[in-house]
N, C-alpha and C. Protein backbone atom coordinates (compact mmCIF):
# COMPACT_ATOMS: atom_id res chain seq x y z
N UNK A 1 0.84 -1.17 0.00
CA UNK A 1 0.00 0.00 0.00
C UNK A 1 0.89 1.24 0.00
N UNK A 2 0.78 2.35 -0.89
CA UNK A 2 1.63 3.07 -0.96
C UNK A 2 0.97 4.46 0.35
N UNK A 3 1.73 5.28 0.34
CA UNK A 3 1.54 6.58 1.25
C UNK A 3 0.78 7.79 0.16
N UNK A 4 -0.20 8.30 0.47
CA UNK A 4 -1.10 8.71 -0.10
C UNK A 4 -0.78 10.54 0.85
N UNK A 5 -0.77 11.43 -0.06
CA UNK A 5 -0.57 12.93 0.69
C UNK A 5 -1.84 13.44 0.47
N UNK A 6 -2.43 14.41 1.46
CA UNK A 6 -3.91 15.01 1.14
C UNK A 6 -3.51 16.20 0.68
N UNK A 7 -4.20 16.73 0.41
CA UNK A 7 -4.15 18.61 0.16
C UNK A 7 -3.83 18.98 1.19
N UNK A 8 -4.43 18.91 2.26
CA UNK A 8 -3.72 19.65 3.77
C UNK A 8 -2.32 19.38 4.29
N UNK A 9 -2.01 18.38 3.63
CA UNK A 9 -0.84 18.38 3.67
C UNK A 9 -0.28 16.99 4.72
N UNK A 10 -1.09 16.50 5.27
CA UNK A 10 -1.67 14.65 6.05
C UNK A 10 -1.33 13.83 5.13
N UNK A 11 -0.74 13.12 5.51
CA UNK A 11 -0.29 11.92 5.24
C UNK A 11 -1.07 10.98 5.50
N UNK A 12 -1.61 9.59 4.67
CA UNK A 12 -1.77 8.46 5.15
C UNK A 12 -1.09 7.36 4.89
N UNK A 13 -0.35 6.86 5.88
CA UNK A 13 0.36 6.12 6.06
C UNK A 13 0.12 4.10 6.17
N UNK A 14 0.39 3.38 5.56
CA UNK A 14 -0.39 1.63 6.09
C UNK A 14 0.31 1.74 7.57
N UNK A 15 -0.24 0.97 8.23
CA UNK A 15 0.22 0.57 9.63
C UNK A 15 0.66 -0.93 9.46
N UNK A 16 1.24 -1.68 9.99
CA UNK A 16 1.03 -2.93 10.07
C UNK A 16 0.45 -3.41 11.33
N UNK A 17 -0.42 -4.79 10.44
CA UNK A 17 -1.39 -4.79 11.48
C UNK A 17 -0.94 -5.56 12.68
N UNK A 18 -1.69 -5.43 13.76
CA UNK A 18 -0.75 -5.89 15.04
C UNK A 18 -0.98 -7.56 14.99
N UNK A 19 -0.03 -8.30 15.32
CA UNK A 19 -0.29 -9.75 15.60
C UNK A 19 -1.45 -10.48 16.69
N UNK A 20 -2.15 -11.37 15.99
CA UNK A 20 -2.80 -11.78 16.71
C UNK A 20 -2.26 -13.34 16.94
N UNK A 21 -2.40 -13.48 18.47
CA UNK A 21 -1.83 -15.21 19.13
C UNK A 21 -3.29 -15.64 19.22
N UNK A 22 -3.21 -16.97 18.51
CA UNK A 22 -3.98 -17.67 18.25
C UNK A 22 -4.25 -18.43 19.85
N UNK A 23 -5.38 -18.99 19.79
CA UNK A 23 -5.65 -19.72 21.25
C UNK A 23 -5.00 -21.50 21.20
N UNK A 24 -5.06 -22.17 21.97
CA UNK A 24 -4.50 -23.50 21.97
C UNK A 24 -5.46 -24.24 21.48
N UNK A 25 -6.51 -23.73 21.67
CA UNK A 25 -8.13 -24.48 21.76
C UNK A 25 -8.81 -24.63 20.63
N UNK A 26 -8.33 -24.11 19.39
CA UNK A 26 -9.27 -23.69 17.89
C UNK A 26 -7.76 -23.12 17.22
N UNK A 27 -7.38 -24.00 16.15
CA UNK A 27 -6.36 -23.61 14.78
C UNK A 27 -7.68 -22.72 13.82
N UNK A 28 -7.13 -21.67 13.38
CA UNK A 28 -8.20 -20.85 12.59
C UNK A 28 -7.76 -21.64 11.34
N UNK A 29 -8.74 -21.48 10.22
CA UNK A 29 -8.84 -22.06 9.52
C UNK A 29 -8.20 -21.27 8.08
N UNK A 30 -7.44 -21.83 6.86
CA UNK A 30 -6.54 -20.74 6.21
C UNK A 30 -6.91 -19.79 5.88
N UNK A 31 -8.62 -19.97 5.29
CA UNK A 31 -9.22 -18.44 5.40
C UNK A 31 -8.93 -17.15 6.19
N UNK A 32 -9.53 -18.02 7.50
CA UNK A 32 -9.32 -17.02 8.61
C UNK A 32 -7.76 -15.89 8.56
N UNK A 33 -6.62 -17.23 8.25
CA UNK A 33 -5.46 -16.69 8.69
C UNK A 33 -5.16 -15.23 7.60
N UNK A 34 -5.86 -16.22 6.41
CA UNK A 34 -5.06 -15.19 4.83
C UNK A 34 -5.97 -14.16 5.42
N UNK A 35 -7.02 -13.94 5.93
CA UNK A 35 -7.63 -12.34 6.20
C UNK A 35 -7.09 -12.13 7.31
N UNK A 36 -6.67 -12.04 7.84
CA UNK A 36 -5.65 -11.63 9.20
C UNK A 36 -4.39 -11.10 8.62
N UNK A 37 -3.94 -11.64 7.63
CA UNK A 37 -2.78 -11.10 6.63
C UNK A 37 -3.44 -10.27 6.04
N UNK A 38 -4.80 -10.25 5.47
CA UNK A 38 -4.80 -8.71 4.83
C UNK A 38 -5.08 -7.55 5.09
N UNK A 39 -5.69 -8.09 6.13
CA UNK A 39 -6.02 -6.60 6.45
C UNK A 39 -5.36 -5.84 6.85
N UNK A 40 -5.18 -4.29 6.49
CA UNK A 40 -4.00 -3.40 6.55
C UNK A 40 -4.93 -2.13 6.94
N UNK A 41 -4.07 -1.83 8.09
CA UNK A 41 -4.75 -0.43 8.81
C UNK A 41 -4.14 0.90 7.74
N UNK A 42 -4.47 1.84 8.27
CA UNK A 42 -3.68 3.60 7.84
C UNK A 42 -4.04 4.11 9.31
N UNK A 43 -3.14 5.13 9.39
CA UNK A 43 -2.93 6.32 9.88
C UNK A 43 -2.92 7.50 9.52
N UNK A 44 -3.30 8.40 10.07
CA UNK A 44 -3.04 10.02 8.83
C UNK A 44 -2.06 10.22 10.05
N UNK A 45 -0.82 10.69 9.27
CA UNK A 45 0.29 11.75 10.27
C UNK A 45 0.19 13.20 9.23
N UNK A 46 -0.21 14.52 10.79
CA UNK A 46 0.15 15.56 10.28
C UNK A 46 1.50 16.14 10.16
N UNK A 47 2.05 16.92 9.66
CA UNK A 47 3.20 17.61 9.58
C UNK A 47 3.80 18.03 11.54
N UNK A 48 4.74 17.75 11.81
CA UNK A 48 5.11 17.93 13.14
C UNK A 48 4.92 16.99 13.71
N UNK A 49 4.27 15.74 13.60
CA UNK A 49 4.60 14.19 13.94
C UNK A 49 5.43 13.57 14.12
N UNK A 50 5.90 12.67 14.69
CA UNK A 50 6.76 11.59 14.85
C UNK A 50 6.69 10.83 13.40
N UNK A 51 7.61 11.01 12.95
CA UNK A 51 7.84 9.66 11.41
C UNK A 51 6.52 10.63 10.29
N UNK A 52 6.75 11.86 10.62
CA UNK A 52 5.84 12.92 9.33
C UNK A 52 7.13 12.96 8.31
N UNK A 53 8.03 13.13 9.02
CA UNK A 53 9.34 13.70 7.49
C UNK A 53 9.56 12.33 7.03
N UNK A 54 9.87 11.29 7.78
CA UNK A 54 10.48 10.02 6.69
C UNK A 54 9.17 9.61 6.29
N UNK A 55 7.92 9.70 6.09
CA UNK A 55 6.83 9.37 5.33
C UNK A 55 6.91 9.96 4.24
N UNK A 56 6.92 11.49 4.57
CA UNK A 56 7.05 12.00 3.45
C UNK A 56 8.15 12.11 2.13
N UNK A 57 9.18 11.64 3.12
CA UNK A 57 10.19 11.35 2.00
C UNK A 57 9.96 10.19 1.28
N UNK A 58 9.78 8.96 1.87
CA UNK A 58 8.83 7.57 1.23
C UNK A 58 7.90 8.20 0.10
N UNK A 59 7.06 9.30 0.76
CA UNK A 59 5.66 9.46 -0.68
C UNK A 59 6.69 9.93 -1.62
N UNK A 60 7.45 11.04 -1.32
CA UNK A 60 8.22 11.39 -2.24
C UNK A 60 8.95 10.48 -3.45
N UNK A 61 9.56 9.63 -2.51
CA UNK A 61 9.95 8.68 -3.49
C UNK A 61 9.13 7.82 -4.35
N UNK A 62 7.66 7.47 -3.97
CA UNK A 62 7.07 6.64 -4.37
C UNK A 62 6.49 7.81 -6.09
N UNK A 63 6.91 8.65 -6.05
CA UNK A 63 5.90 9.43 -6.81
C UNK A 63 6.67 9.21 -8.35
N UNK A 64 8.35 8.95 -8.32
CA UNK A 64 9.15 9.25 -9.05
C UNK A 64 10.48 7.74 -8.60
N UNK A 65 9.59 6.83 -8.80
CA UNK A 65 10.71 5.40 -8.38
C UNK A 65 12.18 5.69 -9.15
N UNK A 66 12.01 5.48 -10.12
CA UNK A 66 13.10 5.28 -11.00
C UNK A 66 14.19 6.71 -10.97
N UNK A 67 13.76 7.71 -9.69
CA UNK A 67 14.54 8.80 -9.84
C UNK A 67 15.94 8.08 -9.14
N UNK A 68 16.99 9.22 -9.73
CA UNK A 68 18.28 8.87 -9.46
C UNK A 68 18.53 9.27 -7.75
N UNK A 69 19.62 9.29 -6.86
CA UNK A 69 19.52 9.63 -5.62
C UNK A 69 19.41 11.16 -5.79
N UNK A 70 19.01 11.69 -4.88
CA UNK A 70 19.17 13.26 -4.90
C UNK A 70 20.46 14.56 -4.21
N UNK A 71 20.77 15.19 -4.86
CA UNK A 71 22.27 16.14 -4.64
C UNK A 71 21.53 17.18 -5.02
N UNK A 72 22.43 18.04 -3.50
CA UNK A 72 21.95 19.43 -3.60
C UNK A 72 23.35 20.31 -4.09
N UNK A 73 22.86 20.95 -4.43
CA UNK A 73 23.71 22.46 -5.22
C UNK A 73 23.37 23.19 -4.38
N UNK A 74 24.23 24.45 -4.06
CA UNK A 74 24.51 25.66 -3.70
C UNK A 74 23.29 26.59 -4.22
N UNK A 75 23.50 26.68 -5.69
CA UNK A 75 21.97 27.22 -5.98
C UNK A 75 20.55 26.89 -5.90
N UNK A 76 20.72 25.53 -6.21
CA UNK A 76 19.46 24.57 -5.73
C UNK A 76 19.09 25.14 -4.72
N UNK A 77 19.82 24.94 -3.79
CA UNK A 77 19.45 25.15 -1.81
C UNK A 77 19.11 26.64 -1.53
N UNK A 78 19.87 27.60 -2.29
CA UNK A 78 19.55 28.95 -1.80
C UNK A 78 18.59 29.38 -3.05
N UNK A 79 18.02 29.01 -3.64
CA UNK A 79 16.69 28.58 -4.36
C UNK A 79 15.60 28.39 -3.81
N UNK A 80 15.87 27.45 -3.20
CA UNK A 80 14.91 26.75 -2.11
C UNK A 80 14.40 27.36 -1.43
N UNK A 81 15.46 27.78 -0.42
CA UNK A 81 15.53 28.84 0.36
C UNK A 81 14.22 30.18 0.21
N UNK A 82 14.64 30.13 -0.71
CA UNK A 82 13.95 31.60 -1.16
C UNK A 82 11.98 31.46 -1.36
N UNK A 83 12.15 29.96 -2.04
CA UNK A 83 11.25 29.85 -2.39
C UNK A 83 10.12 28.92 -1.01
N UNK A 84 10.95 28.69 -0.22
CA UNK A 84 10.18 28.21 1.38
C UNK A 84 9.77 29.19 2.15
N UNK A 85 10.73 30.48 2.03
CA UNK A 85 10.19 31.73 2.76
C UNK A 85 9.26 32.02 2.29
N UNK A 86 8.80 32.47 0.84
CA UNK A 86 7.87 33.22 0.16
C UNK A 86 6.85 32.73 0.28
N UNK A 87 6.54 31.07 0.32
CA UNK A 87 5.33 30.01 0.49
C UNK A 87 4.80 30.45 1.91
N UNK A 88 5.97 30.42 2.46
CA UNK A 88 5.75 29.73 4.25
C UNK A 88 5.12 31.89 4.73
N UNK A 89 5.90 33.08 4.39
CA UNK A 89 5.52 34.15 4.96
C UNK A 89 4.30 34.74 4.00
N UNK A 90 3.99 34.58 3.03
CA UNK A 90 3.26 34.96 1.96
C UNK A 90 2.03 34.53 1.82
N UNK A 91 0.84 34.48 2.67
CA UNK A 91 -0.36 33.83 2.29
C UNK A 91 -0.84 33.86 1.22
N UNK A 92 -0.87 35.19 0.41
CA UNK A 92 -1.52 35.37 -0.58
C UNK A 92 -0.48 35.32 -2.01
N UNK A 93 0.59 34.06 -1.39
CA UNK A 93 1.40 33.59 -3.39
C UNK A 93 0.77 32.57 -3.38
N UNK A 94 0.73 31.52 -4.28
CA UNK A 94 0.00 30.54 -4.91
C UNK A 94 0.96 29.50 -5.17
N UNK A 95 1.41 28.23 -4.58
CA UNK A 95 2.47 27.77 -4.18
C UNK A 95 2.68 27.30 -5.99
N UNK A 96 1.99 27.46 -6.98
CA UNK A 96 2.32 26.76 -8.22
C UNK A 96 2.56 28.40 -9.07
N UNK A 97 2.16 29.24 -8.84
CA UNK A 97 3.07 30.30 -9.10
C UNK A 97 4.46 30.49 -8.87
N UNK A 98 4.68 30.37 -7.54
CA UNK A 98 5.82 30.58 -6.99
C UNK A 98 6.74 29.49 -7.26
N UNK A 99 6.48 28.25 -7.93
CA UNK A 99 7.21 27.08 -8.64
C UNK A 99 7.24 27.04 -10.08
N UNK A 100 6.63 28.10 -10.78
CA UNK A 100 6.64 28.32 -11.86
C UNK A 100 7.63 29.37 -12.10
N UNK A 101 7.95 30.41 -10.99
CA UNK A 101 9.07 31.27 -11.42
C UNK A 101 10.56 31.23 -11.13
N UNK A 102 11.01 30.14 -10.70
CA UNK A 102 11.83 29.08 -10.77
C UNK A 102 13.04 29.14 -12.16
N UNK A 103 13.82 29.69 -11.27
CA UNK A 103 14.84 29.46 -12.70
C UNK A 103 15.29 28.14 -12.67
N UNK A 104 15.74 27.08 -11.78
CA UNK A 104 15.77 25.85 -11.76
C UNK A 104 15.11 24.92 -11.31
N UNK A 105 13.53 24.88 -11.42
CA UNK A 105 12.98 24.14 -10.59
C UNK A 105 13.76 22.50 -9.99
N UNK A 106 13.70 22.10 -11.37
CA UNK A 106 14.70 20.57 -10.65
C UNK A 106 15.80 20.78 -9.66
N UNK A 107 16.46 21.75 -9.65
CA UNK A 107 17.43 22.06 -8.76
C UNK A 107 16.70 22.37 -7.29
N UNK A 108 15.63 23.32 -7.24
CA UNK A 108 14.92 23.85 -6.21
C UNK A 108 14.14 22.20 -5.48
N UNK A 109 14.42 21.46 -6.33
CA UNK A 109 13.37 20.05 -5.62
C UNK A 109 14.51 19.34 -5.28
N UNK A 110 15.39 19.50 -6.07
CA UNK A 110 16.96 18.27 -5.73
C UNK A 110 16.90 18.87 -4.12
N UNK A 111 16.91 20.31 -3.99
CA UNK A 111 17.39 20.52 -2.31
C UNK A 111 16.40 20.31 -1.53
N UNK A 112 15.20 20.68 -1.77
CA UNK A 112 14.32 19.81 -1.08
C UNK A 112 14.26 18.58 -1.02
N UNK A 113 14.25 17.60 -1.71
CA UNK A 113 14.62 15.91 -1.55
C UNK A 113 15.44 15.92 -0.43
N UNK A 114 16.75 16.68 -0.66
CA UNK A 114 17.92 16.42 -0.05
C UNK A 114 17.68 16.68 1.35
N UNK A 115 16.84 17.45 2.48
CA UNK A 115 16.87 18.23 3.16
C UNK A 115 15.75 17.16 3.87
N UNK A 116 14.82 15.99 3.15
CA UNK A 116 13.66 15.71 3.80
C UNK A 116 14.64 14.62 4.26
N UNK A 117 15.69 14.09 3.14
CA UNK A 117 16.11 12.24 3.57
C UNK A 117 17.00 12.74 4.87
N UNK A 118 17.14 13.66 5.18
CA UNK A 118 18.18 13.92 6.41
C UNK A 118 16.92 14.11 8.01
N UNK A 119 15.96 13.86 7.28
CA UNK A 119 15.28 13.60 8.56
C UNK A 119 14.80 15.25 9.69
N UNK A 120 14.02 15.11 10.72
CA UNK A 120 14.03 16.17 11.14
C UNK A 120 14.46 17.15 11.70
N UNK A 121 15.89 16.47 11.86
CA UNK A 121 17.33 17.35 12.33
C UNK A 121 17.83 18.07 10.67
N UNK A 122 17.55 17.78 10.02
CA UNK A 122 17.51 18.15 8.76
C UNK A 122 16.97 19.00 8.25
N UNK A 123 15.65 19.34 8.54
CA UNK A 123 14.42 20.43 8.58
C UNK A 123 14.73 21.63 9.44
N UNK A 124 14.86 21.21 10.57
CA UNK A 124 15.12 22.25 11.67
C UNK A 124 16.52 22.74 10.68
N UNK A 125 17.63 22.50 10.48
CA UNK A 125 18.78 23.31 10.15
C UNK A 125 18.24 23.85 8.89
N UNK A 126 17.52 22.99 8.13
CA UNK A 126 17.22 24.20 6.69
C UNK A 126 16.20 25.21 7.39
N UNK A 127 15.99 24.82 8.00
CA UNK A 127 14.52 26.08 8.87
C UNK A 127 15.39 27.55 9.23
N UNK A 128 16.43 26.72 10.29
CA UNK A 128 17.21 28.24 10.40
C UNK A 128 18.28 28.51 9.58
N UNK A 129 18.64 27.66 8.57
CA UNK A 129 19.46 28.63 7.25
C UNK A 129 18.54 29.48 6.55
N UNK A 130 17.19 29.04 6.30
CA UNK A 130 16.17 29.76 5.76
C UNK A 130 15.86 31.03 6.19
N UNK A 131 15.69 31.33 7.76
CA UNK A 131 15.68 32.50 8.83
C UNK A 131 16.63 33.18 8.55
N UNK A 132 18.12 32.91 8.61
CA UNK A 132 19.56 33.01 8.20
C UNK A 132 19.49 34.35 7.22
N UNK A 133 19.36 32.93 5.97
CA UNK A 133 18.97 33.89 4.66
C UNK A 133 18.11 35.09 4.07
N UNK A 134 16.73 34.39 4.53
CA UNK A 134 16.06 35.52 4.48
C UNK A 134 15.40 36.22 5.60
N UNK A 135 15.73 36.33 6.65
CA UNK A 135 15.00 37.27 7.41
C UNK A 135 14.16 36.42 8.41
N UNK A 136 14.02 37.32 9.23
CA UNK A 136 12.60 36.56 10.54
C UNK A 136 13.40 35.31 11.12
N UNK A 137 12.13 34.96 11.89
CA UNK A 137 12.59 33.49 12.68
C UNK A 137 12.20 32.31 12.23
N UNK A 138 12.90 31.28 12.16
CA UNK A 138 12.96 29.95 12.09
C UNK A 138 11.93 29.41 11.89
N UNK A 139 11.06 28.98 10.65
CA UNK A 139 9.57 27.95 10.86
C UNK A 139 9.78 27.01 12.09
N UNK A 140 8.79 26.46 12.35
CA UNK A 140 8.40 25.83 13.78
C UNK A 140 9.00 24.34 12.38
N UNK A 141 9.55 23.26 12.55
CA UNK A 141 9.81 22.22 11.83
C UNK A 141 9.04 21.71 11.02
N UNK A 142 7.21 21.73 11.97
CA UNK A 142 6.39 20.84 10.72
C UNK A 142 5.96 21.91 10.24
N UNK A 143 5.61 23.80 10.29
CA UNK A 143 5.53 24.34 9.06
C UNK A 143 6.13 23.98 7.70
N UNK A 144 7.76 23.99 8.27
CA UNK A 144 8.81 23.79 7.08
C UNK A 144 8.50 22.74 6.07
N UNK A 145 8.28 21.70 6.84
CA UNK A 145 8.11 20.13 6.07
C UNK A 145 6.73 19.97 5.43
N UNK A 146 6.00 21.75 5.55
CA UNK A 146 4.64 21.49 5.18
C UNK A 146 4.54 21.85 3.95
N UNK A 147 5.47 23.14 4.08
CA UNK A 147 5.39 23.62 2.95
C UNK A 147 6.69 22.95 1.52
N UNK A 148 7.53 22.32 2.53
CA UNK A 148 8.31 21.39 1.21
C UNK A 148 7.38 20.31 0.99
N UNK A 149 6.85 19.75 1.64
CA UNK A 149 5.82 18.74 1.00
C UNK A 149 4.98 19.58 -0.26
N UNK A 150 4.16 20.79 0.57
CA UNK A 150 3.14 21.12 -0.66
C UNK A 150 4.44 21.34 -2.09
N UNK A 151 5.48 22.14 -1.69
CA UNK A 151 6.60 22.32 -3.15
C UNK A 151 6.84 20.91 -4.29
N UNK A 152 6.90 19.77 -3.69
CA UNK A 152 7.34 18.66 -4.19
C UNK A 152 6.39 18.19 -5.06
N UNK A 153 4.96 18.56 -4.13
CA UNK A 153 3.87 18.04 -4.82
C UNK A 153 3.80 19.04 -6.20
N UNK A 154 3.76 20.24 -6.25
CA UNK A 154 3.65 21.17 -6.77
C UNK A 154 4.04 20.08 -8.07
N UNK A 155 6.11 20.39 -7.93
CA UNK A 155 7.15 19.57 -8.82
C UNK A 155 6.74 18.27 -9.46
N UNK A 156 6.08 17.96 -8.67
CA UNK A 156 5.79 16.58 -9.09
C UNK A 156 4.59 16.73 -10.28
């Protein structure tokens, strides 16, 4: 079951389902067992969750299998940069505008890729290079990862 992203930016995630111990008293029958194997829960994780960034890097990947690993550039990243502030302080840009004026978009997503597989110690430091760069304070982590999620999707 793959990881499914909503518009809000929620994740649903499969769970695996928890084991069940059979009793001594009654062998279930193979039916029984093969539906005990199938059935597969979800979860929605929002942004600022426990296991929200490596999901999202999973959807990420699932969207584009055959992509090569991802490397960030200097411009890529301060690209990025630019373009996480403007999403994240800007209510009124239009996150597919603001990915349309993109002098490198593939580059602007290579550093985002790059920034999600490093996990949420990963987020937090692009959060405050982002502050760094452009101004103000630091997104709270799952802003950041909210709005590179909505970017990717954008890219994608």
């Amino acid at each position: 079951m793959d990881i499914v992203r909503n518009d809000d930016g929620t994740l649903v995630v499969p769970v695996e389902p928890t084991r069940v111990h059979d009793s001594d008293d009654a062998a279930p029958s193979d039916a029984e067992a093969a539906e005990r194997e199938a059935v597969h829960t979800t979860r929605v994780l929002h942004p600022g969750e426990g296991g929200y960034d490596d999901a999202l890097s999973t959807w990420d990947e699932q969207q584009n299998p055959d992509r090569q690993p991802v490397v960030s550039t200097a411009d890529g990243r301060e690209s990025a940069m630019a373009l996480v502030h403007t999403v994240a302080t800007s209510p009124d840009v239009d996150v597919a505008d603001a990915v349309a004026a993109l002098e490198d978009p593939s580059g602007s997503g290579e550093a985002l890729r790059h920034v999600l597989v490093g996990g949420q110690p990963s987020v937090e430091a692009f959060a405050a290079e982002v502050a760094d760069a452009e101004g103000g304070e630091p997104l709270p982590t799952h802003e950041a990862t909210k709005v590179i999620g909505e970017v990717l999707a954008e890219l994608d």
